[in-house]
Protein backbone atom coordinates (compact mmCIF):
# COMPACT_ATOMS: atom_id res chain seq x y z
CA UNK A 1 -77.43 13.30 -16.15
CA UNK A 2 -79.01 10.43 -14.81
CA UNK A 3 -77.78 10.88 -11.09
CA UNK A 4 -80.77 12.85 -9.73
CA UNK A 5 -78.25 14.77 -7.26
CA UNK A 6 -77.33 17.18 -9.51
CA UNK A 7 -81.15 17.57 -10.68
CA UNK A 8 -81.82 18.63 -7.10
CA UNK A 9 -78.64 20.73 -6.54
CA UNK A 10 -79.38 22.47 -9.98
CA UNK A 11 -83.32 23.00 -8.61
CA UNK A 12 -81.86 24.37 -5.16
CA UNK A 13 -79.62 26.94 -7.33
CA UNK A 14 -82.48 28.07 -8.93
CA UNK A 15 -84.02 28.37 -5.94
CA UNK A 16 -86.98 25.46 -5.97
CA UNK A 17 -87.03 22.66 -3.77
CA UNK A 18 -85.23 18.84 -4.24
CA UNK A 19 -87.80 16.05 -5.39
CA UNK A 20 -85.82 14.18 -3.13
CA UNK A 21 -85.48 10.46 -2.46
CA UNK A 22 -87.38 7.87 -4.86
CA UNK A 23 -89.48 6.74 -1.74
CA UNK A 24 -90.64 10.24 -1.09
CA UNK A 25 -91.03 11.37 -4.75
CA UNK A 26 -94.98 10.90 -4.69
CA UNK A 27 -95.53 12.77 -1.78
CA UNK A 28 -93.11 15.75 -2.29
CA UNK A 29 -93.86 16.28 -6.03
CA UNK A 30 -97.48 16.51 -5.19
CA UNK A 31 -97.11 18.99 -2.11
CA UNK A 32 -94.96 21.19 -4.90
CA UNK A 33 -96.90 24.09 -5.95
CA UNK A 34 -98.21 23.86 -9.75
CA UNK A 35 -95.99 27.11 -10.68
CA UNK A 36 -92.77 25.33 -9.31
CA UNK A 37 -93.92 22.16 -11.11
CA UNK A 38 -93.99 24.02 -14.06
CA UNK A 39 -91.01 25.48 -13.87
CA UNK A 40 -89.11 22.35 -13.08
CA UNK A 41 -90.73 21.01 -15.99
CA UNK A 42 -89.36 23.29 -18.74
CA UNK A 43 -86.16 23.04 -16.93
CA UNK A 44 -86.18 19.41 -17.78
CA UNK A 45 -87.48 19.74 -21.49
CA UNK A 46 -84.86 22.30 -21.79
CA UNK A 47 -81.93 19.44 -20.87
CA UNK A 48 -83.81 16.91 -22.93
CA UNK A 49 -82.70 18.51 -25.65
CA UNK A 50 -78.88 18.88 -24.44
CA UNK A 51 -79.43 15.00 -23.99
CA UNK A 52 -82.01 13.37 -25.19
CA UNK A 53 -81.39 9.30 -24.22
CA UNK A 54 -81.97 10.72 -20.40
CA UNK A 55 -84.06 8.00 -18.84
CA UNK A 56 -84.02 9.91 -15.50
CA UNK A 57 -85.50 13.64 -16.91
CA UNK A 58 -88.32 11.38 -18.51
CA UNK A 59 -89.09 9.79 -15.54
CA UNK A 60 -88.95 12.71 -13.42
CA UNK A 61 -91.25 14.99 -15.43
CA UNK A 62 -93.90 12.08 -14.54
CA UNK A 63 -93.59 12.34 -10.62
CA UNK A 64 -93.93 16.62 -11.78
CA UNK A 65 -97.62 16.02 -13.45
CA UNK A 66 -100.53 15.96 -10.78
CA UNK A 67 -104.34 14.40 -11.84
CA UNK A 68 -105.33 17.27 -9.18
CA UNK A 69 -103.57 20.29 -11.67
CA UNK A 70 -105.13 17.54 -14.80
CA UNK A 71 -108.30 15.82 -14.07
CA UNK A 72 -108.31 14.31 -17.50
CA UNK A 73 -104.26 13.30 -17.06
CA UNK A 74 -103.36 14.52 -20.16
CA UNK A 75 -100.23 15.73 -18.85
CA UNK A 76 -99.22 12.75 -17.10
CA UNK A 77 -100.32 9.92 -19.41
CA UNK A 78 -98.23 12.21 -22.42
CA UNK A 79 -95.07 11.76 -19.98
CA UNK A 80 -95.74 8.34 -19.21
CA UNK A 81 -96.11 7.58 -22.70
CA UNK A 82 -92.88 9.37 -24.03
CA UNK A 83 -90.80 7.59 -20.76
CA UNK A 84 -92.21 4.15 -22.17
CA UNK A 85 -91.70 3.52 -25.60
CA UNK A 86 -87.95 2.92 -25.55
CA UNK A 87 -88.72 0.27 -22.83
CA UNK A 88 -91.40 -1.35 -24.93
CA UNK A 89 -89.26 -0.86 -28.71
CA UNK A 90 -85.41 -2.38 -26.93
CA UNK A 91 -87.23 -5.19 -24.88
CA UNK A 92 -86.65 -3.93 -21.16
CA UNK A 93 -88.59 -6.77 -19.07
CA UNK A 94 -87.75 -4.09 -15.70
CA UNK A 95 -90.10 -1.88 -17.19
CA UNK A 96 -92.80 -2.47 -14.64
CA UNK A 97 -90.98 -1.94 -11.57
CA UNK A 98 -89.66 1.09 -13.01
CA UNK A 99 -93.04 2.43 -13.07
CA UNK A 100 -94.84 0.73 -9.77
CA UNK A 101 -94.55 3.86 -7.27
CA UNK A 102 -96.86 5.25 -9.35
CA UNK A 103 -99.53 2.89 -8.91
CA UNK A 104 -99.99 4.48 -5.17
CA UNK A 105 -101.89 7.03 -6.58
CA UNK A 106 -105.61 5.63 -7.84
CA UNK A 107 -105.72 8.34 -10.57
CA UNK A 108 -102.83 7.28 -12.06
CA UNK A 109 -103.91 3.21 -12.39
CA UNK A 110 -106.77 3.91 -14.80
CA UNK A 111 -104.56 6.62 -17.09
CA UNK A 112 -101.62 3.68 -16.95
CA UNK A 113 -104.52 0.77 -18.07
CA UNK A 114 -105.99 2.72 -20.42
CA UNK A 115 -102.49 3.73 -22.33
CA UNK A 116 -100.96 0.17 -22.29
CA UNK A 117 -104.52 -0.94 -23.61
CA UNK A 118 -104.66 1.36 -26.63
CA UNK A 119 -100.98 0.28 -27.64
CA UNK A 120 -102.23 -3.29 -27.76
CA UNK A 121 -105.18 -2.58 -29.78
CA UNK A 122 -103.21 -0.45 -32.00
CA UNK A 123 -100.03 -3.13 -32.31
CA UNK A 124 -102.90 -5.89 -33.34
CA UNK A 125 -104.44 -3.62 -36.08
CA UNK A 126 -101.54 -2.41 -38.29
CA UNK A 127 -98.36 -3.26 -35.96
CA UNK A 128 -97.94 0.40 -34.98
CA UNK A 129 -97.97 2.14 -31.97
CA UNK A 130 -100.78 4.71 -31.68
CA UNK A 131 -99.88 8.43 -31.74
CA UNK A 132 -98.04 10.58 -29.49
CA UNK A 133 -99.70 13.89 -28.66
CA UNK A 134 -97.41 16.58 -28.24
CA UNK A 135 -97.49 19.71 -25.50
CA UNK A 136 -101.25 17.76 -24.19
CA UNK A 137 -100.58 19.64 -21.17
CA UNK A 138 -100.88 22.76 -22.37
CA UNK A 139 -104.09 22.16 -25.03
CA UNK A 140 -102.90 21.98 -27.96
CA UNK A 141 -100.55 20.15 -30.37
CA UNK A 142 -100.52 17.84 -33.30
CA UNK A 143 -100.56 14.17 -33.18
CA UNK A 144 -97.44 12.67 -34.65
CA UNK A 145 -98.08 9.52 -36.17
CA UNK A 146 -95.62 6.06 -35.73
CA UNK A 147 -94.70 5.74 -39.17
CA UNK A 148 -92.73 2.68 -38.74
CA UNK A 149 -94.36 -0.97 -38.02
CA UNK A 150 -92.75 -2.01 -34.65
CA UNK A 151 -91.33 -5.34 -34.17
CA UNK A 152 -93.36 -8.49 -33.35
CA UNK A 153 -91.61 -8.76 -30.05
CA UNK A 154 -93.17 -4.59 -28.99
CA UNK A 155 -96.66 -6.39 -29.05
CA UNK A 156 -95.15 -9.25 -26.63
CA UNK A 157 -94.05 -6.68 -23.94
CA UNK A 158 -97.35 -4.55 -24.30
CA UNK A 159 -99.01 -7.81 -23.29
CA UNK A 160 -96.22 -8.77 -20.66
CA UNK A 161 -96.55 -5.34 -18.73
CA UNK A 162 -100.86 -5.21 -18.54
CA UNK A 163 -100.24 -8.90 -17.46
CA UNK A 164 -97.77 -7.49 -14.14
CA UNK A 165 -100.24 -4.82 -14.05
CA UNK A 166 -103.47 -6.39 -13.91
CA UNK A 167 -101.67 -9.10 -11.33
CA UNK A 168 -100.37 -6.15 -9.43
CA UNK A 169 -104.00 -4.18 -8.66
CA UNK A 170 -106.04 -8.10 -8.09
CA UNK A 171 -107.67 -9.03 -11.14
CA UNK A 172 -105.86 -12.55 -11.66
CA UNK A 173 -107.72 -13.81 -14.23
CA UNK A 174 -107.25 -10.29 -16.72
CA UNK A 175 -103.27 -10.80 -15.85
CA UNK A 176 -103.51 -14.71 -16.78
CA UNK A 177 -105.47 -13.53 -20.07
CA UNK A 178 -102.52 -11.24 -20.94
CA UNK A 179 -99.36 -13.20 -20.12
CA UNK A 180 -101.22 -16.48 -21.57
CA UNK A 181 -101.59 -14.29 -25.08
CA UNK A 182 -98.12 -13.45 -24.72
CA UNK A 183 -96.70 -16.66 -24.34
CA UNK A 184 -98.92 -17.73 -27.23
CA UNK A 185 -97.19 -15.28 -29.62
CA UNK A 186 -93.78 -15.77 -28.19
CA UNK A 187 -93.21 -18.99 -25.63
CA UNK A 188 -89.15 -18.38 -26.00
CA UNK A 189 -89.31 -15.17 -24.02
CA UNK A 190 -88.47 -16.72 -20.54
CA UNK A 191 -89.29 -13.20 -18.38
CA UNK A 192 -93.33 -14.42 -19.38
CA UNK A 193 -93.03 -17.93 -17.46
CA UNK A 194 -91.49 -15.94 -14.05
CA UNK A 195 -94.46 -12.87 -14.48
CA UNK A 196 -96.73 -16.21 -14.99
CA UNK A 197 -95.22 -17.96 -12.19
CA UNK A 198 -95.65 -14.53 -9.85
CA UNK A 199 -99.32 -14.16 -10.85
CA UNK A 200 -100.43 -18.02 -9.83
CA UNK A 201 -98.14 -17.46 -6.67
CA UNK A 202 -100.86 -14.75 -5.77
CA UNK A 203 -103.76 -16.65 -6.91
CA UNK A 204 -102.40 -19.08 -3.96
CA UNK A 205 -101.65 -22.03 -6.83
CA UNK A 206 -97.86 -22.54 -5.35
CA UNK A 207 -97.37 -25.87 -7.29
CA UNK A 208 -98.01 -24.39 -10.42
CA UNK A 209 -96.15 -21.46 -9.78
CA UNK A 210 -93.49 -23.44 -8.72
CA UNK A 211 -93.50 -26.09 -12.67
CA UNK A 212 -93.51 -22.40 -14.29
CA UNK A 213 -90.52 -21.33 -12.60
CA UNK A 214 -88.70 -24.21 -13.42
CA UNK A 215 -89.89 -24.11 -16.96
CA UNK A 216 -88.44 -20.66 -16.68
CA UNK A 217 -85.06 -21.84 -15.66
CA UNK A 218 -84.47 -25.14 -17.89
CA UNK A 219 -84.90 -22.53 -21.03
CA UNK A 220 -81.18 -21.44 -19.73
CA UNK A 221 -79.79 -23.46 -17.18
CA UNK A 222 -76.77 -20.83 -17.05
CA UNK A 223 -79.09 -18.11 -15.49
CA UNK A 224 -78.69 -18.26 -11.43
CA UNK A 225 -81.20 -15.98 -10.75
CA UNK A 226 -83.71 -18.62 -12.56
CA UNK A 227 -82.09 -21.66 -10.20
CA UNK A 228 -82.31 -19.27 -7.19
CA UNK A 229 -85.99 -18.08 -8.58
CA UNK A 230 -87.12 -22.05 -8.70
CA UNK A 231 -85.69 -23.07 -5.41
CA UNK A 232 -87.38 -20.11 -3.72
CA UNK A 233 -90.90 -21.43 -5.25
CA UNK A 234 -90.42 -25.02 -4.82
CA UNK A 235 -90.25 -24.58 -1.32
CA UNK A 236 -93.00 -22.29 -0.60
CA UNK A 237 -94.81 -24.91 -2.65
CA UNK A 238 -93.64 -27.71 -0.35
CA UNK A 239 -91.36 -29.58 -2.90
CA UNK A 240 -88.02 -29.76 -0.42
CA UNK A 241 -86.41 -32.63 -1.43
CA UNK A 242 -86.49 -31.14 -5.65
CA UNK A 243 -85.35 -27.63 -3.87
């Protein structure tokens, strides 16, 4: 179920048109007339329940929800936030990139923001995650409430993905706020000092960027992709002879 082949063979049977490659998802989704949206839709919610760990239906049903059907984005921010909290509850540090086509859209920045924001607010209160509204999209629906207090470490990847996404749309300083206040409540996660290091790259602080990554990479000296990480920034920074 997670090879989105067979999603688009299954859509062509049933006479609807491919969502096609991941590059081209934002434009073809959104040229897809709402009824054929819909329909797609309830096909997915209809294997959801035939299997229901399915990363790629969730994700799919999120390129299917348009801010021009939605104004408000109910529809979209509900998918977004039902494709998310796995990522956020098992610790999933690719969470980010997972999500960053959709950031090509402006709509869609402000619904993302807004979401990750109310999670942290709600994780600092009482250690829960606020509600999930269910069926938003179609105007009705109770709220169903997180009953169980999340981990300490769910607050830590709240702050970890508004820090890649405030880095990611210019505001440097709202990113270094973030990952700083992550870091605080957690300095052994090492995936905060590389999304630190990233963020002073692009504030054009290269030395610094570079001391993070290497703080990154003596927390596990058996990681290459940390060695390889630290090389790469000590010589954009200038530093051959350490590199």
């Amino acid at each position: 179920p997670e090879n989105t082949r067979y999603h688009d063979g299954l859509f062509k049977a049933m006479g609807l048109p491919p969502l096609g490659s991941k590059k081209k998802k934002q434009a073809s989704s959104s040229a897809l007339p709402l009824e054929k949206r819909k329909r797609m839709i309830e096909e997915y919610d209809r294997l959801k329940e035939r299997h229901p760990k399915c990363i790629a239906f969730r994700r799919r049903i999120i390129e299917l929800h348009s801010c021009e059907d939605d104004p408000k984005g109910l529809g979209f921010v509900h998918a977004v936030d039902l494709y998310v909290r796995p990522f956020l509850k098992k610790g999933i540090p690719s969470l980010f990139q997972s999500l960053r086509d959709l950031y090509e859209k402006k709509q869609n920045v402000k619904l993302i923001e807004d979401l990750f924001e109310t999670y942290e607010t709600s994780l600092r209160s009482d250690m829960k995650l606020p509600p999930v509204v269910q069926n938003v999209a179609g105007g009705g629906g109770a709220a169903v409430e997180e009953e169980v207090k999340q981990a300490p470490d769910v607050l830590v990847w709240v702050l970890a993905y508004l820090a890649q996404h405030y880095d990611h749309i210019g505001q440097i300083q709202k990113a270094l706020d973030k990952v700083d206040r992550a870091i605080s409540h957690t300095p052994t996660v090492i995936e905060l000092y590389t999304i630190k290091s990233k963020i002073m790259k692009h504030a054009g602080h290269l030395e610094s960027a570079a001391l993070l990554s290497d703080h990154a990479r003596q927390l596990d000296l058996a990681d290459r992709y940390l060695n390889c990480h630290t090389v790469k920034y000590m010589f954009r920074s200038g530093d051959i002879q350490k590199a």
